[in-house]
Protein backbone atom coordinates (compact mmCIF):
# COMPACT_ATOMS: atom_id res chain seq x y z
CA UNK A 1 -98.35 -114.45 -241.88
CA UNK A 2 -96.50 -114.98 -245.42
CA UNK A 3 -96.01 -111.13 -247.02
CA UNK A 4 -94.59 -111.04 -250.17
CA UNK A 5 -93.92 -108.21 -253.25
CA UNK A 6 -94.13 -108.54 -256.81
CA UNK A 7 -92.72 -105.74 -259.42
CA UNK A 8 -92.81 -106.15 -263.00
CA UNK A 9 -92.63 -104.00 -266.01
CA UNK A 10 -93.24 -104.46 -270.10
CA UNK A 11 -93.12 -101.98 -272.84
CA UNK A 12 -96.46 -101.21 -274.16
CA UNK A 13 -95.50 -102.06 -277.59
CA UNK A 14 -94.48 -104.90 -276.71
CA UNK A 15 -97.76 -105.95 -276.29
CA UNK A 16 -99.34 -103.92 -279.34
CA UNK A 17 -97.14 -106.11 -281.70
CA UNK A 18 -98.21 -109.60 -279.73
CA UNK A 19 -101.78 -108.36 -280.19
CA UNK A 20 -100.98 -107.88 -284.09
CA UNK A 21 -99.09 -111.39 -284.37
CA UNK A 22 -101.74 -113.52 -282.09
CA UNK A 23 -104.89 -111.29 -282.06
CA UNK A 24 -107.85 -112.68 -280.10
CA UNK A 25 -106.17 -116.49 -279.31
CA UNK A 26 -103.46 -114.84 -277.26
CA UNK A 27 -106.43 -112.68 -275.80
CA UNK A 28 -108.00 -115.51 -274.61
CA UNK A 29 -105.14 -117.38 -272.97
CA UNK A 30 -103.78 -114.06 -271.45
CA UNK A 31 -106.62 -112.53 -270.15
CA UNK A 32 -110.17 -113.09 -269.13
CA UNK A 33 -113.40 -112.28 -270.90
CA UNK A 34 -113.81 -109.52 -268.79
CA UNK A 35 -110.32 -107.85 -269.10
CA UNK A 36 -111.11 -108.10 -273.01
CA UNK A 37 -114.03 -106.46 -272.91
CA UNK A 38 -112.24 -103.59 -270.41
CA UNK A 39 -109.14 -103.06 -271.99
CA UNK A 40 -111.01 -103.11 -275.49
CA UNK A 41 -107.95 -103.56 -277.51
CA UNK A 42 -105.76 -101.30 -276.38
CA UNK A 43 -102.40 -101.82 -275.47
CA UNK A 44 -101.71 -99.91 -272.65
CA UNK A 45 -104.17 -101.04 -270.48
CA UNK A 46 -103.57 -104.89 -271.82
CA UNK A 47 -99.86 -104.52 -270.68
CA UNK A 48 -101.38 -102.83 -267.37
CA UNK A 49 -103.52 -106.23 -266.81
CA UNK A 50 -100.71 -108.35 -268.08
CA UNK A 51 -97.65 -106.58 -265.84
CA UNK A 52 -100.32 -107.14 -262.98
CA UNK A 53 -100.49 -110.48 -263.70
CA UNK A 54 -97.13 -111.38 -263.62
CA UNK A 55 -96.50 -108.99 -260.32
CA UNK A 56 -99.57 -111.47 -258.43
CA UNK A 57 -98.09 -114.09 -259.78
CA UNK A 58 -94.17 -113.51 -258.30
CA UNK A 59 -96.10 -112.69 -254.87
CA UNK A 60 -97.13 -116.29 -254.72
CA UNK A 61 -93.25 -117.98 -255.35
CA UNK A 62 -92.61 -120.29 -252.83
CA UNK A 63 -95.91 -120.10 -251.54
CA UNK A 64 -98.34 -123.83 -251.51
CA UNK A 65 -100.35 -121.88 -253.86
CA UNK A 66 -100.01 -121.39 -257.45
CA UNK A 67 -102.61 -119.59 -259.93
CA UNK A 68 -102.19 -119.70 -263.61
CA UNK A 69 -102.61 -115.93 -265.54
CA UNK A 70 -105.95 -116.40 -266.66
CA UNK A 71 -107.26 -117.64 -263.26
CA UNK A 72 -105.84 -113.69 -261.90
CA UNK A 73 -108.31 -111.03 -263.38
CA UNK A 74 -107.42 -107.46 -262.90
CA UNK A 75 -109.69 -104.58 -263.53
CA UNK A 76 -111.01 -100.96 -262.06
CA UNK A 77 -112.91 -100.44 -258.96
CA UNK A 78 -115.44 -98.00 -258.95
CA UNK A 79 -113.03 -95.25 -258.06
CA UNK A 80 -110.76 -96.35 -260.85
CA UNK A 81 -108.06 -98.17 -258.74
CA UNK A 82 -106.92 -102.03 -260.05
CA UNK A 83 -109.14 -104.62 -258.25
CA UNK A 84 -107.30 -108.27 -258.12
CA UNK A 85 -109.69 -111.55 -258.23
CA UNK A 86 -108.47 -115.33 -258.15
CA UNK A 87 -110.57 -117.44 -260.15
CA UNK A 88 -111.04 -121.35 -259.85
CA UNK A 89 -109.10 -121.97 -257.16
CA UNK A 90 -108.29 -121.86 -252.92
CA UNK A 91 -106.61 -118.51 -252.78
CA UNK A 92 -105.99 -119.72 -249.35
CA UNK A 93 -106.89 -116.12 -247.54
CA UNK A 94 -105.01 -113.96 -249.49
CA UNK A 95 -105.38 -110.71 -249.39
CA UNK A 96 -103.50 -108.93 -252.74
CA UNK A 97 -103.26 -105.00 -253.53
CA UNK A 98 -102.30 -103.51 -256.95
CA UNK A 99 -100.98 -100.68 -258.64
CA UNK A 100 -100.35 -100.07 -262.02
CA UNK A 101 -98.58 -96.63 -263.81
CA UNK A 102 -97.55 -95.83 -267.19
CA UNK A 103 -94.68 -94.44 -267.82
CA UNK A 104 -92.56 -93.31 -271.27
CA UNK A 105 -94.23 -95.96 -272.92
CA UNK A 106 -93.49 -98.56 -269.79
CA UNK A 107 -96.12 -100.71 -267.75
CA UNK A 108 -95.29 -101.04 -264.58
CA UNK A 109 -97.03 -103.06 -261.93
CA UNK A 110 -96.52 -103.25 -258.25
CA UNK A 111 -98.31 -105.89 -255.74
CA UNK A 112 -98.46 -106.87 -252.09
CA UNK A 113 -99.74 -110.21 -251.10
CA UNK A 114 -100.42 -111.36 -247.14
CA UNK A 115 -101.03 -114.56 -247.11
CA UNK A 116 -102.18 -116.97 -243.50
CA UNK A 117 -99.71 -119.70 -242.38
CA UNK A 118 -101.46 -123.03 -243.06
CA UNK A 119 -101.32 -123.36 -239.59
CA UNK A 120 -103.11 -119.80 -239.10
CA UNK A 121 -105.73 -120.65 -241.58
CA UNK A 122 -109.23 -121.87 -240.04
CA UNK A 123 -110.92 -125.22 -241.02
CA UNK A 124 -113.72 -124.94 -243.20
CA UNK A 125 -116.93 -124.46 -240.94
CA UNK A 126 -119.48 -127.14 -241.01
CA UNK A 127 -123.03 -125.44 -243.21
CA UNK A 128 -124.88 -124.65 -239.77
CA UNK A 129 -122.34 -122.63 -238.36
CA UNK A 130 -123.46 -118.83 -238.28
CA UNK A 131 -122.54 -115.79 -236.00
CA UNK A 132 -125.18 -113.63 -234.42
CA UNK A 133 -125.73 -109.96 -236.19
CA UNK A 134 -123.10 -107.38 -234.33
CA UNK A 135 -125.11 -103.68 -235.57
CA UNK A 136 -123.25 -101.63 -235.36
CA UNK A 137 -125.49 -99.23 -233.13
CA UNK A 138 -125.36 -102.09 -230.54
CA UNK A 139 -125.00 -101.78 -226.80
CA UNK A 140 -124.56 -104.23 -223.77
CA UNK A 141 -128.75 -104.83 -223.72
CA UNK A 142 -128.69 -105.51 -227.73
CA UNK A 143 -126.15 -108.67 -227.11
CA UNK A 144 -128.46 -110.28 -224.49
CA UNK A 145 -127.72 -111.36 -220.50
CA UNK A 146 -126.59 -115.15 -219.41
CA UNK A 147 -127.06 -116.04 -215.69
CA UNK A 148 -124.35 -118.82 -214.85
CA UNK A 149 -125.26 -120.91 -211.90
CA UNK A 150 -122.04 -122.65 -211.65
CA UNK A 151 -118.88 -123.15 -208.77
CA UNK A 152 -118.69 -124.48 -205.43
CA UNK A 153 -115.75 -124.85 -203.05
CA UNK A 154 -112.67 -126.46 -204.71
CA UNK A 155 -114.47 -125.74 -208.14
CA UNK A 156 -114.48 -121.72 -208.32
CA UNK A 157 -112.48 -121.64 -211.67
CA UNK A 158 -114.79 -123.47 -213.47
CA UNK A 159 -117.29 -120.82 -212.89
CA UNK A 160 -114.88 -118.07 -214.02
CA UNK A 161 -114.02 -119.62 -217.16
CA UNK A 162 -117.63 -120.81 -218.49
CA UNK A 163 -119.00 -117.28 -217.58
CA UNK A 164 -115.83 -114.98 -218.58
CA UNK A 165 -116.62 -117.34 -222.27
CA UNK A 166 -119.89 -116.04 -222.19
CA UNK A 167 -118.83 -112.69 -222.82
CA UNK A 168 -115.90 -113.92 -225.32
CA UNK A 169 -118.36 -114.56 -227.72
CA UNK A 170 -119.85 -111.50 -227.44
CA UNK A 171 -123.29 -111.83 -224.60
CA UNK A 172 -123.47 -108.04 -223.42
CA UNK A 173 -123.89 -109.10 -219.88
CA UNK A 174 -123.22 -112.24 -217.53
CA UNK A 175 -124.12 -112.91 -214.74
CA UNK A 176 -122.56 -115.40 -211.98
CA UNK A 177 -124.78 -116.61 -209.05
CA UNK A 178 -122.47 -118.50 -206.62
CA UNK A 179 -123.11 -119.87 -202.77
CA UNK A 180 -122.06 -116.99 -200.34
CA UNK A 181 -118.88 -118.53 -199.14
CA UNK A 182 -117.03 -118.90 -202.35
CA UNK A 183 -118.66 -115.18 -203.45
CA UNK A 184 -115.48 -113.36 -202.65
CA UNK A 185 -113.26 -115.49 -204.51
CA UNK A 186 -115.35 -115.21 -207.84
CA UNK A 187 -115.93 -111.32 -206.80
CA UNK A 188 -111.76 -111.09 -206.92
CA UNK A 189 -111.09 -113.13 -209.82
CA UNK A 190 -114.14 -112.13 -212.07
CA UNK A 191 -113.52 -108.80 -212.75
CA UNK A 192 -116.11 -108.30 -216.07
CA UNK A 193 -118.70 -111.28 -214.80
CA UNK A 194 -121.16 -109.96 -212.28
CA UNK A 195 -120.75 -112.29 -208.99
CA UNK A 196 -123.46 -112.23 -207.53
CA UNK A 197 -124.06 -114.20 -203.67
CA UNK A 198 -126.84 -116.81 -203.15
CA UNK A 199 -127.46 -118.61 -199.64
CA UNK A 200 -125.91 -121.80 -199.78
CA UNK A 201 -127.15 -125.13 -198.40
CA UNK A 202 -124.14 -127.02 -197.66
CA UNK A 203 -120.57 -125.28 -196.97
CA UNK A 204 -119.62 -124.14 -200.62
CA UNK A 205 -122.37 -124.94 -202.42
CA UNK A 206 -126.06 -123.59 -203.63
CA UNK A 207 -129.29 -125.76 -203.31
CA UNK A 208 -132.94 -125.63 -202.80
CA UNK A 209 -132.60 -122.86 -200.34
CA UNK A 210 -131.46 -120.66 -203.29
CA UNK A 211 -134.62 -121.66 -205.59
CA UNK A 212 -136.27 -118.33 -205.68
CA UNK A 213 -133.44 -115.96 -205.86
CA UNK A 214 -132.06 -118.28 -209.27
CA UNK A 215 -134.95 -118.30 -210.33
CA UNK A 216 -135.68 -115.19 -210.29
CA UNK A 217 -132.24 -114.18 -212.04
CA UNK A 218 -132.90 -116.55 -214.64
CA UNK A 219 -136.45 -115.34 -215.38
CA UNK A 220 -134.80 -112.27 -216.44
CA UNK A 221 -132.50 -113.18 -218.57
CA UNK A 222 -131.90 -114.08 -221.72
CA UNK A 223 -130.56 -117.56 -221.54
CA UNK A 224 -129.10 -119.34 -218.42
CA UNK A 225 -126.41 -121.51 -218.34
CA UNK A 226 -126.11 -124.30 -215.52
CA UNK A 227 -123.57 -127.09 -214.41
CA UNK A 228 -119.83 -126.12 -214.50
CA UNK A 229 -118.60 -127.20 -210.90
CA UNK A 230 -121.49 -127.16 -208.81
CA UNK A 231 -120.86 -130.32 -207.03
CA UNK A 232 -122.91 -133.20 -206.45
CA UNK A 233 -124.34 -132.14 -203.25
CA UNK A 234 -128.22 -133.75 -203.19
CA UNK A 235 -129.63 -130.22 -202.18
CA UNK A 236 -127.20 -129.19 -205.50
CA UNK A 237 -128.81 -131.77 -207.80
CA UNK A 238 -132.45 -131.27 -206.68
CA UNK A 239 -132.36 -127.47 -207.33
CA UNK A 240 -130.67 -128.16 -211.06
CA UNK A 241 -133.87 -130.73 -211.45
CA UNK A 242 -136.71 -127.59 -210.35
CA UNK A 243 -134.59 -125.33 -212.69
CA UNK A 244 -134.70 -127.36 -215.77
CA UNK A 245 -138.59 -128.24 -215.40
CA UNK A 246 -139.52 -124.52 -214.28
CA UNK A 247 -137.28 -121.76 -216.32
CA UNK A 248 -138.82 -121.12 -219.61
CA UNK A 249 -135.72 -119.06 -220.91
CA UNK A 250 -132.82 -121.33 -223.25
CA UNK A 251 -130.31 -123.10 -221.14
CA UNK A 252 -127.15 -124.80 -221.31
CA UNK A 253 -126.60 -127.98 -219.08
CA UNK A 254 -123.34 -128.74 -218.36
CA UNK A 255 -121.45 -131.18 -216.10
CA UNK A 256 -122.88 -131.19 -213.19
CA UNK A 257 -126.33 -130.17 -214.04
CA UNK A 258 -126.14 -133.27 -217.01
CA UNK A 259 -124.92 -135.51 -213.63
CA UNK A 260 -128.07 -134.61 -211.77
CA UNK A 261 -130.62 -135.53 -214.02
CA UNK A 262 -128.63 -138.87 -215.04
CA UNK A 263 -129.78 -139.73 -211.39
CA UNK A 264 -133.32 -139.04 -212.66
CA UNK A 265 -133.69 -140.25 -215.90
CA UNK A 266 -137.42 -139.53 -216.33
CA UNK A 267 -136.55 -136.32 -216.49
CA UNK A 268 -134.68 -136.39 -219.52
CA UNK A 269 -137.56 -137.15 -221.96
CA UNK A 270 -139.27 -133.67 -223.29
CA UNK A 271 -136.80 -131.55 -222.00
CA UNK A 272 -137.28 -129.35 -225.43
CA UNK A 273 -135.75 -127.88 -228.07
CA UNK A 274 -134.92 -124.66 -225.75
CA UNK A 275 -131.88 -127.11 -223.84
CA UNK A 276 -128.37 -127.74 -224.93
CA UNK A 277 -126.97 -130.56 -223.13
CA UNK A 278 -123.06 -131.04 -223.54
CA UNK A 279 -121.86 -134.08 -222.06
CA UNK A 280 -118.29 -135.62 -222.54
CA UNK A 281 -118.33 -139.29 -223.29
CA UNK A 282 -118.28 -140.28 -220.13
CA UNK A 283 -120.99 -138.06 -218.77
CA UNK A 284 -123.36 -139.46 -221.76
CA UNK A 285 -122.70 -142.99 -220.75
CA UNK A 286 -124.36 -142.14 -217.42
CA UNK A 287 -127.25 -139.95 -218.73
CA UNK A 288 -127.84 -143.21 -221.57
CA UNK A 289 -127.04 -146.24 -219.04
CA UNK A 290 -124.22 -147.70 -221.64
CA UNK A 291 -120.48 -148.05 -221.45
CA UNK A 292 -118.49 -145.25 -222.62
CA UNK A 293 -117.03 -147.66 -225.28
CA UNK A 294 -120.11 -147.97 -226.71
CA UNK A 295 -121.06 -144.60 -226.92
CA UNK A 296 -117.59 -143.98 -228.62
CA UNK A 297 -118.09 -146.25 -230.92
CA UNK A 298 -121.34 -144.68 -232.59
CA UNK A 299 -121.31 -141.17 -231.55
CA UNK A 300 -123.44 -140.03 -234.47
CA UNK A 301 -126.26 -142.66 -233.84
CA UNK A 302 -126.06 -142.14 -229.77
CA UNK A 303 -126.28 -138.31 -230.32
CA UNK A 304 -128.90 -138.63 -232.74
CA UNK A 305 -131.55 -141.02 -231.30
CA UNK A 306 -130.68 -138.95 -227.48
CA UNK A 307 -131.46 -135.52 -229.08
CA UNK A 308 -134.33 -136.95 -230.34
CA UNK A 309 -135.90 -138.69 -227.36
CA UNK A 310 -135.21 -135.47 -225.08
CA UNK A 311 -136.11 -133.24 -227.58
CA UNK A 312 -132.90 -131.17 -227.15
CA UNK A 313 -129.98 -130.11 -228.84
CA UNK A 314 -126.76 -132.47 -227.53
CA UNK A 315 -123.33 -132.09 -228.32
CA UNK A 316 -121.50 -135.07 -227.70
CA UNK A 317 -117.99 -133.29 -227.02
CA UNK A 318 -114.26 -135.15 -228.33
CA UNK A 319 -112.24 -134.99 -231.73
CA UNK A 320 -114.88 -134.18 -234.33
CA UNK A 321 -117.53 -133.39 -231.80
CA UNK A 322 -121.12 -133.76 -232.78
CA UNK A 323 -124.28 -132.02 -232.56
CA UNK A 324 -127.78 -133.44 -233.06
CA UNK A 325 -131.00 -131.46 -232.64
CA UNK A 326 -134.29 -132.72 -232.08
CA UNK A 327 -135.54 -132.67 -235.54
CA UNK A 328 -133.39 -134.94 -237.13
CA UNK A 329 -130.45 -132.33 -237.86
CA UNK A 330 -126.90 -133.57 -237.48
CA UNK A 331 -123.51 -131.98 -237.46
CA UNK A 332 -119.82 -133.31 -237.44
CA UNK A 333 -116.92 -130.70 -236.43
CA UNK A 334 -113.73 -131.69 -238.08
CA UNK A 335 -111.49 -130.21 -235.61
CA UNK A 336 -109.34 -133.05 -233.95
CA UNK A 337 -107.34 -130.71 -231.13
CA UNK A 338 -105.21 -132.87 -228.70
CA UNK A 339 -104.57 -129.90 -226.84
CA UNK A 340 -108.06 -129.35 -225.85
CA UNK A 341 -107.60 -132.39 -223.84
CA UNK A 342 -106.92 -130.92 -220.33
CA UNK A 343 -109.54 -129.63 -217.89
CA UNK A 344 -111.81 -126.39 -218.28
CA UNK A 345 -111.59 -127.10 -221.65
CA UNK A 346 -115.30 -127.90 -221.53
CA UNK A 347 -116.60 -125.27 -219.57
CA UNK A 348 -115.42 -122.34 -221.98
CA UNK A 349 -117.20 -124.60 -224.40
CA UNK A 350 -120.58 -124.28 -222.36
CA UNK A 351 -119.88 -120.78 -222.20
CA UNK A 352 -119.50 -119.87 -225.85
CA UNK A 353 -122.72 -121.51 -226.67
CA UNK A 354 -124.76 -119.70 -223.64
CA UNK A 355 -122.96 -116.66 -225.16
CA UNK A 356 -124.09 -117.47 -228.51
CA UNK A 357 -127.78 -117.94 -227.55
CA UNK A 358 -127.81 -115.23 -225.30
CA UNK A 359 -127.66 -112.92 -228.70
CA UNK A 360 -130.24 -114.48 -230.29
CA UNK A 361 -128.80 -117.73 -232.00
CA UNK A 362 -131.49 -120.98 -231.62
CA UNK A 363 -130.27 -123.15 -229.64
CA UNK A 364 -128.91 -125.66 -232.13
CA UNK A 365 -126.93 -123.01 -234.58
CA UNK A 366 -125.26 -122.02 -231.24
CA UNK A 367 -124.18 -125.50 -230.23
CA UNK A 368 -122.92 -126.24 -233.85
CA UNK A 369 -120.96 -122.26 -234.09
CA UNK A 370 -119.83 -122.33 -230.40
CA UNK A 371 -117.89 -125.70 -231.05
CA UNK A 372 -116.44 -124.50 -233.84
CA UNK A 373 -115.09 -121.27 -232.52
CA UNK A 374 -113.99 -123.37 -229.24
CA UNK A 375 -112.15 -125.81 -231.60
CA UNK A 376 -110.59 -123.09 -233.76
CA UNK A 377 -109.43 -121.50 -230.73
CA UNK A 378 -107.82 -124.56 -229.41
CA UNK A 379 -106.13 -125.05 -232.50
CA UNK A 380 -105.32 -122.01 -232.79
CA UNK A 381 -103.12 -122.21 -229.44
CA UNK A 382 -102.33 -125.47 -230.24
CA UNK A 383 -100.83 -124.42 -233.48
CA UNK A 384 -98.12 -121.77 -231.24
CA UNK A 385 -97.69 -124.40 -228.23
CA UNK A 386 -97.99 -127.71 -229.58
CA UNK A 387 -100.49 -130.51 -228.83
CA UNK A 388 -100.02 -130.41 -224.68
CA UNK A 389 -99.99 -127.66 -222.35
CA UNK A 390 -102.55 -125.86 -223.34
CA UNK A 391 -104.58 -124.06 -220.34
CA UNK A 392 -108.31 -123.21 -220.72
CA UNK A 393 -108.19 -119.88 -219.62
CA UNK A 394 -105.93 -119.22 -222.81
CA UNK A 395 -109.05 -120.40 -224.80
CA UNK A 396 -110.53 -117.14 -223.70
CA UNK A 397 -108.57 -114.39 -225.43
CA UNK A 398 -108.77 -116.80 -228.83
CA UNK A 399 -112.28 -116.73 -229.23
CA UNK A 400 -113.07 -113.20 -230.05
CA UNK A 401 -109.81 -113.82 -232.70
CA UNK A 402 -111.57 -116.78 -234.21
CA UNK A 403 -114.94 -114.98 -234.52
CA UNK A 404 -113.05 -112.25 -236.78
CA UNK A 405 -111.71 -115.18 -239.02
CA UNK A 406 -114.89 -116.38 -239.31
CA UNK A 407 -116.87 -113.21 -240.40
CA UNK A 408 -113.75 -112.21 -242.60
């Protein structure tokens, strides 16, 4: 964070006598139309605006930004205290206080500028991307429930990281069904998810045997989130394909819930608007039948026409991920994070969006906000680590950092 100070003084007739010589042409250079009107000709409170001025105007040396005088505009708040805007221009975040005393004839003028790093500042959001209401008489039921069905043995931290991201960005509950042998693993490391045991059908992993009992959980939730290291067990795959075609609540279909119905690829036409599927390249050369290179190579057009034949929302994940919804919508992120290049990445991803539609975001203004705040966070530790090293689980903490940015 760049803080700076600005002081600067000027005798009040000083200005009286450049009022007299100039009159309203060094009005209008100096001040806005606004200030005019306020300060109504007299010089004290001109040479209050104009000490002001000068005071912003010292905060921003050796700053990248740079606002002429008559771009700064300086007048009372309601409660009588100087207000500073920056006109017609990219103030860049700043946030600027002022104060301004008379004294013995003097103007004086002091003001504080904080100003983000460029590093610290976030990218411009694409149009879609919007955070769910936060009332401020909220509590844990307000902000919705997600039901993870995620983890098996030798995959247990994928399931703590997409369902600890559902309450990063901000779900008032989550939920974590897992088989019954890996259950006190997630009960030890997931101390705010609920873990929650579910018979298991191979060593380490759920399946048909725990139809019912997920169903059940996800029937009473809000939305549902499926995929993030469940194996490829056939008992595995063929309970993902009964959830997807039974559970009327939104989902998220990650990994490998998107791997089981790429074995079935009837079932990917009408799976409705209420799914978000959010493959990798790889996994959406499997679920379309075409080289990876090929689906890199038109990412837009590949997102577009799949959202549209499956009637879902699909973000096709990378640099500059993308988002397509069933109705023709399309959006481009324009984060490009290296560092987000290193497994679990994806899975807080899944999570942010469950989290997101868990408080009452559609499905497709989830996908586009929860990529956003996942690539913001990324950058964000990329911008203190560099581009490698980063670990998913320090996604986590980011998130709720990169939600404040946002709203502010």
């Amino acid at each position: 964070m760049i803080r700076r100070q600005g002081i600067d003084v000027l005798a009040v007739d000083r200005m009286a006598r450049a009022v007299r010589r100039s009159g309203p042409g060094f009005l209008g250079r100096a001040f806005t139309p606004a200030e005019v009107a306020y300060c109504a000709g007299r010089p004290e409170r001109l040479a209050g605006r104009w000490v002001a001025k000068e005071a912003v105007i010292k905060c921003f040396d050796r700053t990248p930004i740079c606002f002429p005088r008559r771009s700064i505009e300086v007048l009372p708040a309601e409660t009588g205290a100087p207000v500073v805007r920056l006109l017609d221009g990219d103030s860049g975040g700043a946030a600027i206080q002022v104060s301004i005393t008379h004294q013995a004839g003097i103007a004086i003028a002091s003001a504080w500028l904080e100003l983000p790093e460029p590093d610290e500042r976030p990218l411009p959001p694409p149009p879609d991307v919007r955070l769910p209401d936060r009332p401020a008489d909220g509590h844990k039921g307000t902000f919705g429930t997600v039901v993870v069905v995620a983890g098996s043995r030798g995959f247990t931290g994928a399931a703590h990281l997409c369902s600890t991201a559902c309450l990063r960005a901000g779900a008032g509950l989550a939920r974590l069904l897992v088989a019954e042998d890996v259950y006190p693993i997630l009960a030890v490391k997931s101390t705010e998810v609920m873990a929650t045991p579910v018979p298991a059908d191979v060593p380490g992993a759920i399946g048909v045997a725990a139809l019912d009992e997920v169903s059940a959980h996800l029937r009473a939730a809000t939305a549902g989130l499926l995929g993030p290291g469940l194996g490829r067990a056939p008992a595995t795959w063929r309970l993902v394909r009964e959830l997807v075609a039974s559970i009327d609540r939104p989902l998220v279909l990650d990994a490998d819930a998107l791997n089981a119905l790429a074995e079935t690829p009837e079932r990917l036409a009408g799976l409705g608007p209420t799914r978000v599927l959010t493959p990798h390249p790889g996994e959406m050369a499997r679920l379309v039948g075409r080289p990876t290179r090929e689906v890199q190579a038109a990412r837009r057009e590949v997102a577009a026409r799949s959202a549209a034949e499956w009637g879902a929302v699909v973000v096709l994940k990378g640099a500059r991920t993308v988002v397509a919804g069933p109705d023709g919508r399309l959006s481009e992120d324009p984060h490009e994070v290296p560092a987000l290049a290193t497994g679990g990445t994806g899975d807080v991803l899944s999570g942010v969006i469950a989290g997101l539609l868990a408080q009452g975001s559609d499905p497709y203004t989830a996908a586009v906000t929860g990529v956003y705040l996942h690539a913001e966070a990324g950058r964000r530790v990329q911008a203190r680590l560099g581009t490698a090293g980063l670990l998913a689980s320090e996604l986590l903490p980011e998130v709720p950092l990169a939600m404040r940015a946002l709203r502010s």
